[in-house]
PDB file of N, CA and C in Angstrom:
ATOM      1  N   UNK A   1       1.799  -0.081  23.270  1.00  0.00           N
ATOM      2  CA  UNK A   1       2.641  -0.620  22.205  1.00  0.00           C
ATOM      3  C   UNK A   1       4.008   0.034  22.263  1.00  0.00           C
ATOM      4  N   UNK A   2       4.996  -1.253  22.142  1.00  0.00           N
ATOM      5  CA  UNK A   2       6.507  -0.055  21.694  1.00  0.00           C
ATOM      6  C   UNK A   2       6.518   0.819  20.757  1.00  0.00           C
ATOM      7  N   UNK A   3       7.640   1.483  20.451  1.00  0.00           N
ATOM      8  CA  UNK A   3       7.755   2.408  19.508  1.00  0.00           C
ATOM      9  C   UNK A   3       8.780   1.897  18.794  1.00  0.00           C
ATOM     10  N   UNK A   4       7.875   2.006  17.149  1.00  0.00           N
ATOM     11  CA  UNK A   4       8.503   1.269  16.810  1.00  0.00           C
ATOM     12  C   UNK A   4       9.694   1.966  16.293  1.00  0.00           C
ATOM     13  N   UNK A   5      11.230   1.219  15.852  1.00  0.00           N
ATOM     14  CA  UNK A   5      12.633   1.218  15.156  1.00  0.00           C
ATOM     15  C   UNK A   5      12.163   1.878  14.065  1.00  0.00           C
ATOM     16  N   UNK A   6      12.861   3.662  13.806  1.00  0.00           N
ATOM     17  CA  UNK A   6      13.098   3.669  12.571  1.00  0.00           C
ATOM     18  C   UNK A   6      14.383   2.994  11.651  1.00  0.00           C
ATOM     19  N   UNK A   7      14.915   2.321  12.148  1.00  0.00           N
ATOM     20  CA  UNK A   7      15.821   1.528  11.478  1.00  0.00           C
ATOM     21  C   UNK A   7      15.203   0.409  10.457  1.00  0.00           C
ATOM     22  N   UNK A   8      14.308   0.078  10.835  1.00  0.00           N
ATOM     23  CA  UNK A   8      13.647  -0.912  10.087  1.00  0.00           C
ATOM     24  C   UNK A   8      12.860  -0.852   8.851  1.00  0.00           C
ATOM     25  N   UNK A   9      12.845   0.772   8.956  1.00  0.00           N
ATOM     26  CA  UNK A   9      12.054   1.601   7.671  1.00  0.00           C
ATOM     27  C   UNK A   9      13.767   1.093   6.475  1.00  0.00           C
ATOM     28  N   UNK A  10      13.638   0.415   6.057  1.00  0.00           N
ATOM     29  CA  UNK A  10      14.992   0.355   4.976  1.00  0.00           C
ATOM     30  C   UNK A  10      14.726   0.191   3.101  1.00  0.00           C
ATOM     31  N   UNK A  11      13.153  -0.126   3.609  1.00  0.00           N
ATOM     32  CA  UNK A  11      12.756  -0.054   1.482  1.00  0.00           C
ATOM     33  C   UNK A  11      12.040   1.030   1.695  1.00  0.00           C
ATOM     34  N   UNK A  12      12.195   1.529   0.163  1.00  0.00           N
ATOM     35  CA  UNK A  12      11.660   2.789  -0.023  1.00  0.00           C
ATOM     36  C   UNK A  12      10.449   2.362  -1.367  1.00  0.00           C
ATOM     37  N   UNK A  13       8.924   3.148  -0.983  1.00  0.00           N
ATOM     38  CA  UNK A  13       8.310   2.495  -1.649  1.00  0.00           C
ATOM     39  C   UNK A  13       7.498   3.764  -2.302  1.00  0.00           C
ATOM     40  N   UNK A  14       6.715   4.071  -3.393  1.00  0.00           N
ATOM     41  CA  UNK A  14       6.187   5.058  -3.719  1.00  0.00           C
ATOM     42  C   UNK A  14       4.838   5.126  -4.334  1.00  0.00           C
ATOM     43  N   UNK A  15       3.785   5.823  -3.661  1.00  0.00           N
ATOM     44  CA  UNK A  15       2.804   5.797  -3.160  1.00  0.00           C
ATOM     45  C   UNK A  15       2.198   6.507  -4.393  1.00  0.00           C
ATOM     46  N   UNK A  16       1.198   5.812  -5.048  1.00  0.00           N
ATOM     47  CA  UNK A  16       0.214   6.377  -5.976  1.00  0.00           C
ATOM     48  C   UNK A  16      -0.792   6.633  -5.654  1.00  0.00           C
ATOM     49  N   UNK A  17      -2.293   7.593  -6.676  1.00  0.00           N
ATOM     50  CA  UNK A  17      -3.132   7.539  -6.117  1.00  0.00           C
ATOM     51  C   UNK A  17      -4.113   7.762  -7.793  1.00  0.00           C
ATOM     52  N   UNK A  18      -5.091   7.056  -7.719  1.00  0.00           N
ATOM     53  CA  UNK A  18      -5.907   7.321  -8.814  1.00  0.00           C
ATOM     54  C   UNK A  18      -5.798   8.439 -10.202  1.00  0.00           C
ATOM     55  N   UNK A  19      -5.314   8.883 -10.904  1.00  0.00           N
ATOM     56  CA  UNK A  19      -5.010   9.886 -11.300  1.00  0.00           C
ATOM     57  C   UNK A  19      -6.348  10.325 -12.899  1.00  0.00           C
ATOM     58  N   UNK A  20      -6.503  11.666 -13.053  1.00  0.00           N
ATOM     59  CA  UNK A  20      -7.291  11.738 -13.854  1.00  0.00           C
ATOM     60  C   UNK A  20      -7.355  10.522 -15.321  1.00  0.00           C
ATOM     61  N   UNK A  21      -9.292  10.581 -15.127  1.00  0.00           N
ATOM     62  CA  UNK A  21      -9.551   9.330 -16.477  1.00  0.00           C
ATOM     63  C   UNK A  21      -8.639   9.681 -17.444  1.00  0.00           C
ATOM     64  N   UNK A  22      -7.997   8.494 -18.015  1.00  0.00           N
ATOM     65  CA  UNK A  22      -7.875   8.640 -19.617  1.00  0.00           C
ATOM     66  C   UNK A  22      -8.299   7.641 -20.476  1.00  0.00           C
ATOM     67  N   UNK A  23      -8.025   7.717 -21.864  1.00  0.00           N
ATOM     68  CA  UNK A  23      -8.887   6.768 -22.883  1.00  0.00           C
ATOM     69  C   UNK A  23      -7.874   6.445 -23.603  1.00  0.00           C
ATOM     70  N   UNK A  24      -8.178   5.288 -24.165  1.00  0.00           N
ATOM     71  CA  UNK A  24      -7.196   4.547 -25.384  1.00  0.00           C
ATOM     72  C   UNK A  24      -7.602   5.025 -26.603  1.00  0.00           C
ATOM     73  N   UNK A  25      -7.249   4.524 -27.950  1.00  0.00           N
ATOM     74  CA  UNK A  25      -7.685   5.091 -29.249  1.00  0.00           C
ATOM     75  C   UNK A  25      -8.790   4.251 -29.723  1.00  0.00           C
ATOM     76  N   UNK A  26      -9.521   3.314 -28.652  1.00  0.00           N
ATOM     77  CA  UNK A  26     -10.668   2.900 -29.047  1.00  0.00           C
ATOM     78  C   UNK A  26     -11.639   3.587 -27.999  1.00  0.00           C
ATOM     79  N   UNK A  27     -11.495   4.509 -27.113  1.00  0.00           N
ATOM     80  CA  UNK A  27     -12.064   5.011 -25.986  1.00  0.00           C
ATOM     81  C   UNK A  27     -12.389   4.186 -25.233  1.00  0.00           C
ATOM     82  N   UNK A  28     -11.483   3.051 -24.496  1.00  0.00           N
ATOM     83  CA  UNK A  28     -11.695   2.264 -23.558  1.00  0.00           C
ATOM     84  C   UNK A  28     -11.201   3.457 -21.838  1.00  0.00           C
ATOM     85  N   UNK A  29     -11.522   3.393 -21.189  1.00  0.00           N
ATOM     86  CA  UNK A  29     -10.553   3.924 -20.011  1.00  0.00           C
ATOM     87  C   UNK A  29      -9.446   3.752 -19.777  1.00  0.00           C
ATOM     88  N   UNK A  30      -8.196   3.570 -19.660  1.00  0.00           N
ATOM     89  CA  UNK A  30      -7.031   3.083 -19.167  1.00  0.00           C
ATOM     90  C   UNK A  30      -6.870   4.122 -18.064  1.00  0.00           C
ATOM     91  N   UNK A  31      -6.132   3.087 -16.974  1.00  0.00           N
ATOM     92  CA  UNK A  31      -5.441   3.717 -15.724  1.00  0.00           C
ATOM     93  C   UNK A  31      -4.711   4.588 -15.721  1.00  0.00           C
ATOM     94  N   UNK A  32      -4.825   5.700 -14.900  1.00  0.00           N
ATOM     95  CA  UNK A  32      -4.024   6.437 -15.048  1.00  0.00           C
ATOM     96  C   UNK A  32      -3.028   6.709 -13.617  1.00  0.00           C
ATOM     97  N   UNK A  33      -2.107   6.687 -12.827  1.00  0.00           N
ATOM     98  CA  UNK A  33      -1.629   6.911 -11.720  1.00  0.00           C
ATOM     99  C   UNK A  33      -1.261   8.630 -11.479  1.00  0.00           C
ATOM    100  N   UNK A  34      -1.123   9.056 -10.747  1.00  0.00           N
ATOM    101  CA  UNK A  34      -0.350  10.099  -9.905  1.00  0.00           C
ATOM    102  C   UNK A  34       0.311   9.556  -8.853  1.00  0.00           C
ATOM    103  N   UNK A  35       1.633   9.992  -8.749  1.00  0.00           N
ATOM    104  CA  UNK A  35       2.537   9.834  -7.753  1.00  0.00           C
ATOM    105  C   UNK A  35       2.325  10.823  -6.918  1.00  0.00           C
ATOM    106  N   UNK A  36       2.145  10.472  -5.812  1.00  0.00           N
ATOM    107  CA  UNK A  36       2.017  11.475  -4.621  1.00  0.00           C
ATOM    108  C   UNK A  36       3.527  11.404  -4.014  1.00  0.00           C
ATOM    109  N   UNK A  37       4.085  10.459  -4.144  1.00  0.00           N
ATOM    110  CA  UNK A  37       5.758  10.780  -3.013  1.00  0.00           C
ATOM    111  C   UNK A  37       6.493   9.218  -2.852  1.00  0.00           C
ATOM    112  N   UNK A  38       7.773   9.528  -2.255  1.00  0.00           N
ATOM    113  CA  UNK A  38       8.217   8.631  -2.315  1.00  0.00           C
ATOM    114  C   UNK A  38       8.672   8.392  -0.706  1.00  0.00           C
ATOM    115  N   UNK A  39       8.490   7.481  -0.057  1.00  0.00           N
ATOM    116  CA  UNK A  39       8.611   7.448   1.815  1.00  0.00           C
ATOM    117  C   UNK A  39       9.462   5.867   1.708  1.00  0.00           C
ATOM    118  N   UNK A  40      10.465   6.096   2.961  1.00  0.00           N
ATOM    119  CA  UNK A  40      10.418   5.017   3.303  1.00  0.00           C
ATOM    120  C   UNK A  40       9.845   4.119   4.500  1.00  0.00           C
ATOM    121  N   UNK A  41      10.259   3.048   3.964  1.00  0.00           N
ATOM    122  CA  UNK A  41       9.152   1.723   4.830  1.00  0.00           C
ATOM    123  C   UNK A  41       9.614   0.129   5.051  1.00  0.00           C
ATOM    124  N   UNK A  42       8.876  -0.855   5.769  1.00  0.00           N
ATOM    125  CA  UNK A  42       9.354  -1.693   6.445  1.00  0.00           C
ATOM    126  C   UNK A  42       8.460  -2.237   5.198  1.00  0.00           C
ATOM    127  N   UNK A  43       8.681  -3.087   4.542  1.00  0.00           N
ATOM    128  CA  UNK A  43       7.778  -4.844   3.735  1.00  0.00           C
ATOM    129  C   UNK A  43       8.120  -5.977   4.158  1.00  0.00           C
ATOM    130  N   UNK A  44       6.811  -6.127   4.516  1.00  0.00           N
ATOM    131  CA  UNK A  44       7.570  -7.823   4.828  1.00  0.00           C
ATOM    132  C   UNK A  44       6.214  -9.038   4.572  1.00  0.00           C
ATOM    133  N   UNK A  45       6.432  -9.934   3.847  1.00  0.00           N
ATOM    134  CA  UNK A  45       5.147 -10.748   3.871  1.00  0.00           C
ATOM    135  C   UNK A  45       4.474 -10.889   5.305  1.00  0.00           C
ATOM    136  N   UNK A  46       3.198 -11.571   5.088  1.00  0.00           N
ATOM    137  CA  UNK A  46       2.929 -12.128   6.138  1.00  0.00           C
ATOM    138  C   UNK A  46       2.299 -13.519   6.669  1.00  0.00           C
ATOM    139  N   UNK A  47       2.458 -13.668   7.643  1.00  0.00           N
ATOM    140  CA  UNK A  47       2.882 -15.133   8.498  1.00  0.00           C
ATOM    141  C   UNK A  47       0.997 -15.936   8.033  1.00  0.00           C
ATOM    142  N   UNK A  48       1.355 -17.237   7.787  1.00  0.00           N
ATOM    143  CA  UNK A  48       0.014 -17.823   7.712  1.00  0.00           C
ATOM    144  C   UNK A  48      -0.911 -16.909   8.144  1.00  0.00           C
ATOM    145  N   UNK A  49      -0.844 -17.417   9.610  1.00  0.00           N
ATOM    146  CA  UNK A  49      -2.133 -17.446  10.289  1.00  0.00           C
ATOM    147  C   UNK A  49      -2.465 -15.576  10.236  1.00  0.00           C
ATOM    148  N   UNK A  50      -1.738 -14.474   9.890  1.00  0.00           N
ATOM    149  CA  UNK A  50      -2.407 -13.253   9.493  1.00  0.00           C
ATOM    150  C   UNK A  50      -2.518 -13.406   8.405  1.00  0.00           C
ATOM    151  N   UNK A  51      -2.177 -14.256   7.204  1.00  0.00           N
ATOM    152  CA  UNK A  51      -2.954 -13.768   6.061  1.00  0.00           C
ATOM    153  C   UNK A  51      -4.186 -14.487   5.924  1.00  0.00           C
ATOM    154  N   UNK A  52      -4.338 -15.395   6.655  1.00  0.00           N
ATOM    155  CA  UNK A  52      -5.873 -15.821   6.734  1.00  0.00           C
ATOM    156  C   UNK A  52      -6.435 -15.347   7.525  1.00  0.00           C
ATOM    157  N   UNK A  53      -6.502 -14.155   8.564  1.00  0.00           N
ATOM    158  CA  UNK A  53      -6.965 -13.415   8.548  1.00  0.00           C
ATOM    159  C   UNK A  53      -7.335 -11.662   8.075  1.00  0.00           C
ATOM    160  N   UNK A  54      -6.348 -11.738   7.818  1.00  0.00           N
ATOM    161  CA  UNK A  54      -6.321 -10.431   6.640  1.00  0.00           C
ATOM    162  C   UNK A  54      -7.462 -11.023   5.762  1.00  0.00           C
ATOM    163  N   UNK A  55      -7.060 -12.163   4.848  1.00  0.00           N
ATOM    164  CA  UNK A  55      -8.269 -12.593   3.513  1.00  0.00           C
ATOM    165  C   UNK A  55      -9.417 -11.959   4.040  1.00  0.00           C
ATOM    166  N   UNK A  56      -9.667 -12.416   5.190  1.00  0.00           N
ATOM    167  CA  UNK A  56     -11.576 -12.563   5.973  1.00  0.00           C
ATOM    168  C   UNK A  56     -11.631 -10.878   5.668  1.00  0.00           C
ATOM    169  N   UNK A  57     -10.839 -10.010   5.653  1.00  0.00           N
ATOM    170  CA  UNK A  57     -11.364  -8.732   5.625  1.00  0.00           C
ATOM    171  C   UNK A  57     -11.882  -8.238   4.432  1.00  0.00           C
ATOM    172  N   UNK A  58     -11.382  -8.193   3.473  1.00  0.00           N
ATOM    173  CA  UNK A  58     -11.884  -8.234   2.186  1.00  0.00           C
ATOM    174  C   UNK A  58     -11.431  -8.782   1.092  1.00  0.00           C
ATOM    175  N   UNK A  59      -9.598  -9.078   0.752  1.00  0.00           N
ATOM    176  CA  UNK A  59      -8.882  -9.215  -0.069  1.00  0.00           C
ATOM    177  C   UNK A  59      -7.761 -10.244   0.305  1.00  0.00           C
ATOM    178  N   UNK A  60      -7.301 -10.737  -0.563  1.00  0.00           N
ATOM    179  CA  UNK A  60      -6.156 -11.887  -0.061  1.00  0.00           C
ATOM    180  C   UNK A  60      -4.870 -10.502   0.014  1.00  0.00           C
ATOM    181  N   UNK A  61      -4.618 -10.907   1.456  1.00  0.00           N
ATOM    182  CA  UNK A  61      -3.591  -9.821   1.850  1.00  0.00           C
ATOM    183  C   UNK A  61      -2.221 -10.515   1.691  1.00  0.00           C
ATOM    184  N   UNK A  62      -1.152  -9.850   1.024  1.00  0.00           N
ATOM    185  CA  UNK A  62      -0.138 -10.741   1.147  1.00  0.00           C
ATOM    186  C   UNK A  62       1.087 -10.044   1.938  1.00  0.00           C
ATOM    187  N   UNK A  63       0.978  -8.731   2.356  1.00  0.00           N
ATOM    188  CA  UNK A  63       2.236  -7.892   2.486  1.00  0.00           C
ATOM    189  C   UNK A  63       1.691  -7.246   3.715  1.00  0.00           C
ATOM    190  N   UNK A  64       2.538  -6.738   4.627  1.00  0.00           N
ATOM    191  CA  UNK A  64       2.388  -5.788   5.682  1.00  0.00           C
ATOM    192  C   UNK A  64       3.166  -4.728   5.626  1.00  0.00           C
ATOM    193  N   UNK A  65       2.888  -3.211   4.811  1.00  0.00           N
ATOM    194  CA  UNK A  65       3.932  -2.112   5.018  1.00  0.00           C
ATOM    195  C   UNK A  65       4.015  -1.330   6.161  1.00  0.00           C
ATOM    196  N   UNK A  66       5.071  -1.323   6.677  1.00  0.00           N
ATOM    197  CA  UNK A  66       4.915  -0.021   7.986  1.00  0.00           C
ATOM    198  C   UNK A  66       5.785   1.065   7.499  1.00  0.00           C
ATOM    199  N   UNK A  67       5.074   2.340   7.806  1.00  0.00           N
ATOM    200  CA  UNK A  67       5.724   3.362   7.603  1.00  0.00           C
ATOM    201  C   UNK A  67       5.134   4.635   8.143  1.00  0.00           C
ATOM    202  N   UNK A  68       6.079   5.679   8.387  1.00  0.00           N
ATOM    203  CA  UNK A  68       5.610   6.881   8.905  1.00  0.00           C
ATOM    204  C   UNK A  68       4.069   7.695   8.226  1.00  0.00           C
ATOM    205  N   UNK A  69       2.965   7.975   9.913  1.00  0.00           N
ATOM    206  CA  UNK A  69       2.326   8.944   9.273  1.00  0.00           C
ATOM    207  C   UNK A  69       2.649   9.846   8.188  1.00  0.00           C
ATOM    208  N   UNK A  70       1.737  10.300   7.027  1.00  0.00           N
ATOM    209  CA  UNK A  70       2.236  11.150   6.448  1.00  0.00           C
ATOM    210  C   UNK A  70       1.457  12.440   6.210  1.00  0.00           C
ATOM    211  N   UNK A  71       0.600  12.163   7.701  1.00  0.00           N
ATOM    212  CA  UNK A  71       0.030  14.219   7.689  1.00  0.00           C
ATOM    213  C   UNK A  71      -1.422  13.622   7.192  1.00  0.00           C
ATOM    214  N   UNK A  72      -2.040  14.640   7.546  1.00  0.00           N
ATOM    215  CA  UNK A  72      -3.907  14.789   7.025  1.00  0.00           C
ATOM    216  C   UNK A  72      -3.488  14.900   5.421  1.00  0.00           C
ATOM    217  N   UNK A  73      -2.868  15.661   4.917  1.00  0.00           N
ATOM    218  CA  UNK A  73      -3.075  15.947   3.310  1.00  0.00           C
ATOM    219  C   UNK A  73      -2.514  14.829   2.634  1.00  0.00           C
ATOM    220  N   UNK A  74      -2.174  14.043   2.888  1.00  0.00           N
ATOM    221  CA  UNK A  74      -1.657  12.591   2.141  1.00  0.00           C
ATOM    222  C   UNK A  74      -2.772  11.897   2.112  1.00  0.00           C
ATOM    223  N   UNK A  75      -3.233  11.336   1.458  1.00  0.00           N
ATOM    224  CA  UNK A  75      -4.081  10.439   1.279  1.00  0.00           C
ATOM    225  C   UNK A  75      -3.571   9.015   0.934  1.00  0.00           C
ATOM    226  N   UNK A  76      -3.941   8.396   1.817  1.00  0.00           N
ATOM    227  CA  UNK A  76      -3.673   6.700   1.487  1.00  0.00           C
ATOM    228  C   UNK A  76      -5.009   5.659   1.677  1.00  0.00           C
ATOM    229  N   UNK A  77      -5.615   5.334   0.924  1.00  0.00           N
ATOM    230  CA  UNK A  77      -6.708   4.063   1.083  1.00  0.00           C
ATOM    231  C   UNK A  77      -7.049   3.272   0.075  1.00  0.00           C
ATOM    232  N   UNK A  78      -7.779   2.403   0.091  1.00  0.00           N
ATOM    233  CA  UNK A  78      -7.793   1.192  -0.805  1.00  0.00           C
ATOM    234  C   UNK A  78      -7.950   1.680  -2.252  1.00  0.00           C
ATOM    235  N   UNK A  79      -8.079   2.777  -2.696  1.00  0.00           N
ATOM    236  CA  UNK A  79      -7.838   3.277  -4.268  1.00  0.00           C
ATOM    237  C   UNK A  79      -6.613   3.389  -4.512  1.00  0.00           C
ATOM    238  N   UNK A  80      -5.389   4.116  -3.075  1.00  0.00           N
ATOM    239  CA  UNK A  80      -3.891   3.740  -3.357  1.00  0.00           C
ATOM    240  C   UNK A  80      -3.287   2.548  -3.798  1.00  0.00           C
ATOM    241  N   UNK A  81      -2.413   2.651  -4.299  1.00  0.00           N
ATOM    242  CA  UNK A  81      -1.286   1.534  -4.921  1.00  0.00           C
ATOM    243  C   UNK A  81       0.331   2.190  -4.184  1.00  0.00           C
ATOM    244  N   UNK A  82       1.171   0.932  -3.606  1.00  0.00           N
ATOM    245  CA  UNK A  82       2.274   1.288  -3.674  1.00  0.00           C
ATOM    246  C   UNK A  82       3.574   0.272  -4.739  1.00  0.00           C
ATOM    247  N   UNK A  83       4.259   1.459  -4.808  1.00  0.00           N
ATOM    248  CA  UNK A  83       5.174   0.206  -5.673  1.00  0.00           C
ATOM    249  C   UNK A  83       6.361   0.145  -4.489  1.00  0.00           C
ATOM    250  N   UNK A  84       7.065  -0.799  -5.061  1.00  0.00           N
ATOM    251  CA  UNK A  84       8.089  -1.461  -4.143  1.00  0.00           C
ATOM    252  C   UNK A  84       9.353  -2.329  -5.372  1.00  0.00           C
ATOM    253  N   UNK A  85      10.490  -0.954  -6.178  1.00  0.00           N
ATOM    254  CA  UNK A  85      11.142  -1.672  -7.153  1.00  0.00           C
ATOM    255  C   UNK A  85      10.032  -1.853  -8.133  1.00  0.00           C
ATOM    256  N   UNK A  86      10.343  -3.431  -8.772  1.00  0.00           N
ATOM    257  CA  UNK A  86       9.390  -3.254  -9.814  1.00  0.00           C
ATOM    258  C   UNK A  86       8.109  -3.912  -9.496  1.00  0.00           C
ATOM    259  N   UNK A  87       8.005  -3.726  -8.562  1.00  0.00           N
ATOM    260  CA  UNK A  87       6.465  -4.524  -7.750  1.00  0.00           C
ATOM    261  C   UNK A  87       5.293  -3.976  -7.336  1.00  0.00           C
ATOM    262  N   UNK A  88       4.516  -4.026  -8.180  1.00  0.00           N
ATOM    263  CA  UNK A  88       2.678  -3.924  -7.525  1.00  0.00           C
ATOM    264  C   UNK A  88       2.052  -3.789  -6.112  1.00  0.00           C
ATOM    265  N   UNK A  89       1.789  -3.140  -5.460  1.00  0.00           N
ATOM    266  CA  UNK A  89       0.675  -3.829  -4.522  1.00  0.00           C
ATOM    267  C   UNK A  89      -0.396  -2.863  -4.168  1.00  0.00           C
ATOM    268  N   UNK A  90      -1.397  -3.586  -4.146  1.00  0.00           N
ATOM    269  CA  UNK A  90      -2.949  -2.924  -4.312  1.00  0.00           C
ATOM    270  C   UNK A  90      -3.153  -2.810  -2.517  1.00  0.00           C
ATOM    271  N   UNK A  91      -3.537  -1.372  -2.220  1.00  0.00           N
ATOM    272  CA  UNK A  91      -3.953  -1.230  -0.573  1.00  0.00           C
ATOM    273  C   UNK A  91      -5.366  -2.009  -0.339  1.00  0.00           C
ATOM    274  N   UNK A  92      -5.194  -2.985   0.904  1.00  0.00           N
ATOM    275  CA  UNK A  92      -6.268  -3.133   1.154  1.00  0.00           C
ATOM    276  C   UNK A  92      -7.110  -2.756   2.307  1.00  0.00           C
ATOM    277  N   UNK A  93      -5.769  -2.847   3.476  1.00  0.00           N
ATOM    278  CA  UNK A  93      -6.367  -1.305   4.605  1.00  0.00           C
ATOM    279  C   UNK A  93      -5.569  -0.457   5.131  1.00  0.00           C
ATOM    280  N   UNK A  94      -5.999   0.541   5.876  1.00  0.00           N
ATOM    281  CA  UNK A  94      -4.932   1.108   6.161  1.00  0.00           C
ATOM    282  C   UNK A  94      -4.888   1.343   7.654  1.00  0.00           C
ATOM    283  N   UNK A  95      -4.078   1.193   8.608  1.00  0.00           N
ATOM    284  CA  UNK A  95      -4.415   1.182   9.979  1.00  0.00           C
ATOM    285  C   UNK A  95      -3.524   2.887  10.314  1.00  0.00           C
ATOM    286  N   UNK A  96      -4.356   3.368  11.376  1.00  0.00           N
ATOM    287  CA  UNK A  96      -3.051   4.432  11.809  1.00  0.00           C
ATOM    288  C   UNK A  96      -2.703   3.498  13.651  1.00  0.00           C
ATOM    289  N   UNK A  97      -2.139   3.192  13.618  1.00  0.00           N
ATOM    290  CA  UNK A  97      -1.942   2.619  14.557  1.00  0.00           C
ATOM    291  C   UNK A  97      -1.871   3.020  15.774  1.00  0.00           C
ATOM    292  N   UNK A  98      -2.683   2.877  16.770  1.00  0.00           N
ATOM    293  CA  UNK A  98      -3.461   3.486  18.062  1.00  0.00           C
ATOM    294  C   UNK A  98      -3.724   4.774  17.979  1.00  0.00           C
ATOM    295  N   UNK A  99      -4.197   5.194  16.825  1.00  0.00           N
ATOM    296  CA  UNK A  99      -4.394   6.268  16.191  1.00  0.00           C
ATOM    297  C   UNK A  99      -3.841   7.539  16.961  1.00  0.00           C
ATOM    298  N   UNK A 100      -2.441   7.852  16.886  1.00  0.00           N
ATOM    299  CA  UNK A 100      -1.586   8.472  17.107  1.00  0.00           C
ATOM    300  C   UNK A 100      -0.839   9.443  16.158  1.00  0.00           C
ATOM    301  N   UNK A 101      -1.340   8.944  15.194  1.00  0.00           N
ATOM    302  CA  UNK A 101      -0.508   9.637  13.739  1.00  0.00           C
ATOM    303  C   UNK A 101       0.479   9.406  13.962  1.00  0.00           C
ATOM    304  N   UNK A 102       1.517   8.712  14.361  1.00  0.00           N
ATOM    305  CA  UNK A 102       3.004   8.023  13.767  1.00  0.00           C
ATOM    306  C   UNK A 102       3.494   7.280  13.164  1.00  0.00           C
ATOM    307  N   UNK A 103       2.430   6.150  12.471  1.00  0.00           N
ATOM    308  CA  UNK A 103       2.645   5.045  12.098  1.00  0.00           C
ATOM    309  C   UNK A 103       1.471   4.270  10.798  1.00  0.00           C
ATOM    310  N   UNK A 104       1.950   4.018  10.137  1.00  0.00           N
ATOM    311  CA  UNK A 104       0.667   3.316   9.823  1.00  0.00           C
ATOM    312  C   UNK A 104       1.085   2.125   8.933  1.00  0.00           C
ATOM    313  N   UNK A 105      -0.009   0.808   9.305  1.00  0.00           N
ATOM    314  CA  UNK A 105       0.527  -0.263   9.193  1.00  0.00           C
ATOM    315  C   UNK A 105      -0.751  -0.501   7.854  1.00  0.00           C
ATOM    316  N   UNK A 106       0.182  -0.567   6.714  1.00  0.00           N
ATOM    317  CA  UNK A 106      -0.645  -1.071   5.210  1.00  0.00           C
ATOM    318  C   UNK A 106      -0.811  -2.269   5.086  1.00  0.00           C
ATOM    319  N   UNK A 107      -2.478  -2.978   5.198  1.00  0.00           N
ATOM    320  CA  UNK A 107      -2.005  -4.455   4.215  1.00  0.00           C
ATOM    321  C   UNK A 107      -2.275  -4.092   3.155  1.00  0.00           C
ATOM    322  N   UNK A 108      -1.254  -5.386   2.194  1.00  0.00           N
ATOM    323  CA  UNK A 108      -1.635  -4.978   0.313  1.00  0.00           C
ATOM    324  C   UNK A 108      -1.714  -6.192   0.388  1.00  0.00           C
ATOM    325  N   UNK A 109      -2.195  -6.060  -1.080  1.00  0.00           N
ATOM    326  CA  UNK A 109      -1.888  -7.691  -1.886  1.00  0.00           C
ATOM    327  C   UNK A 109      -1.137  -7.397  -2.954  1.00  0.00           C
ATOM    328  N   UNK A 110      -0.174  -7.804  -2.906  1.00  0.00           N
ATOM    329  CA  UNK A 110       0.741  -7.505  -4.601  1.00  0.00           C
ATOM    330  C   UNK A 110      -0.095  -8.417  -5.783  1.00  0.00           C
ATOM    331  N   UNK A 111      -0.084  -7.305  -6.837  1.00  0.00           N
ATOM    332  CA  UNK A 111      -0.125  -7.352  -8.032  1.00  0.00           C
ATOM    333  C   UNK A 111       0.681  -8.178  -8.563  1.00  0.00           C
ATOM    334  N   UNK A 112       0.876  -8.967  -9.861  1.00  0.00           N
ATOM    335  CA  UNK A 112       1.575  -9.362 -11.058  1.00  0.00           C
ATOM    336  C   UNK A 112       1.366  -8.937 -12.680  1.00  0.00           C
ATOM    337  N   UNK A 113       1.588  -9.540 -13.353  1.00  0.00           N
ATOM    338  CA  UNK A 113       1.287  -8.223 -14.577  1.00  0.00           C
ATOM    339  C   UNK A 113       0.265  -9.166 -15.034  1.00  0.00           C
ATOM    340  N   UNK A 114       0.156 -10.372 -15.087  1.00  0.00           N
ATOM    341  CA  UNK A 114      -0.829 -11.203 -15.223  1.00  0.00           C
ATOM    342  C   UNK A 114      -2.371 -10.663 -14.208  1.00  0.00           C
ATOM    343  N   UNK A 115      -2.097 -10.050 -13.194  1.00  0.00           N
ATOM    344  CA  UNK A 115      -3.311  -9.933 -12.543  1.00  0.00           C
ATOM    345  C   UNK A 115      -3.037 -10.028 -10.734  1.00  0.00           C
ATOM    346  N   UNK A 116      -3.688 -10.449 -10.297  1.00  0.00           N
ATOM    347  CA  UNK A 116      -3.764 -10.909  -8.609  1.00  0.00           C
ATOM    348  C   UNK A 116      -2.906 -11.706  -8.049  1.00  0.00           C
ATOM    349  N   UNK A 117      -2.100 -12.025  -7.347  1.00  0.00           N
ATOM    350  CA  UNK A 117      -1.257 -12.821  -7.027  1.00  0.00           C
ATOM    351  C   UNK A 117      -2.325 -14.035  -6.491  1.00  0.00           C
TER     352      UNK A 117
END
């Protein structure tokens, strides 16, 4: 594979991760996030024929992020969320790409505030 352009890293997106339970004032759970960091990265939808295959994997995939390894102690997998501005998107895998640790190519599916895209 080439290597890829860091030029192309040009949105900057910031990477959550599950953060301790909390409760509402009826003791329902509500979400809680931790921000682990802020990296930049390549977004870009994707083309038909990969998001029908992305779907087949588990989730309707709508986005492809690329962006730099970020080390063993980062954690990124399908409990992550990244935002992008004021935009959602739920991880659905995470590739390290030819498993090299330089790269790793995220599908998501963006969120809406209504729910699933």
């Amino acid at each position: 594979m080439k290597a890829y352009q860091c030029g192309r890293l040009r949105q900057v997106v910031t990477l959550q991760n599950p953060g301790p339970e909390a409760f509402d004032a009826f003791r329902q759970p509500v979400p809680a996030w931790t921000t682990v960091g802020t990296f930049s990265a390549s977004v870009r939808p994707l083309a038909g024929r990969e998001a029908i295959v992305a779907k087949q994997v588990k989730a309707e995939a709508t986005h492809m992020i690329t962006m730099r390894y970020l080390g063993p102690t980062v954690a990124i997998d399908p409990t992550s969320r990244l935002l992008y501005g004021s935009r959602v998107f739920n991880v659905v895998q995470v590739t390290n790409v030819e498993e090299r640790h330089r790269w790793y190519e995220v599908t998501v599916q963006e969120i809406q505030q209504g729910g699933a895209l």
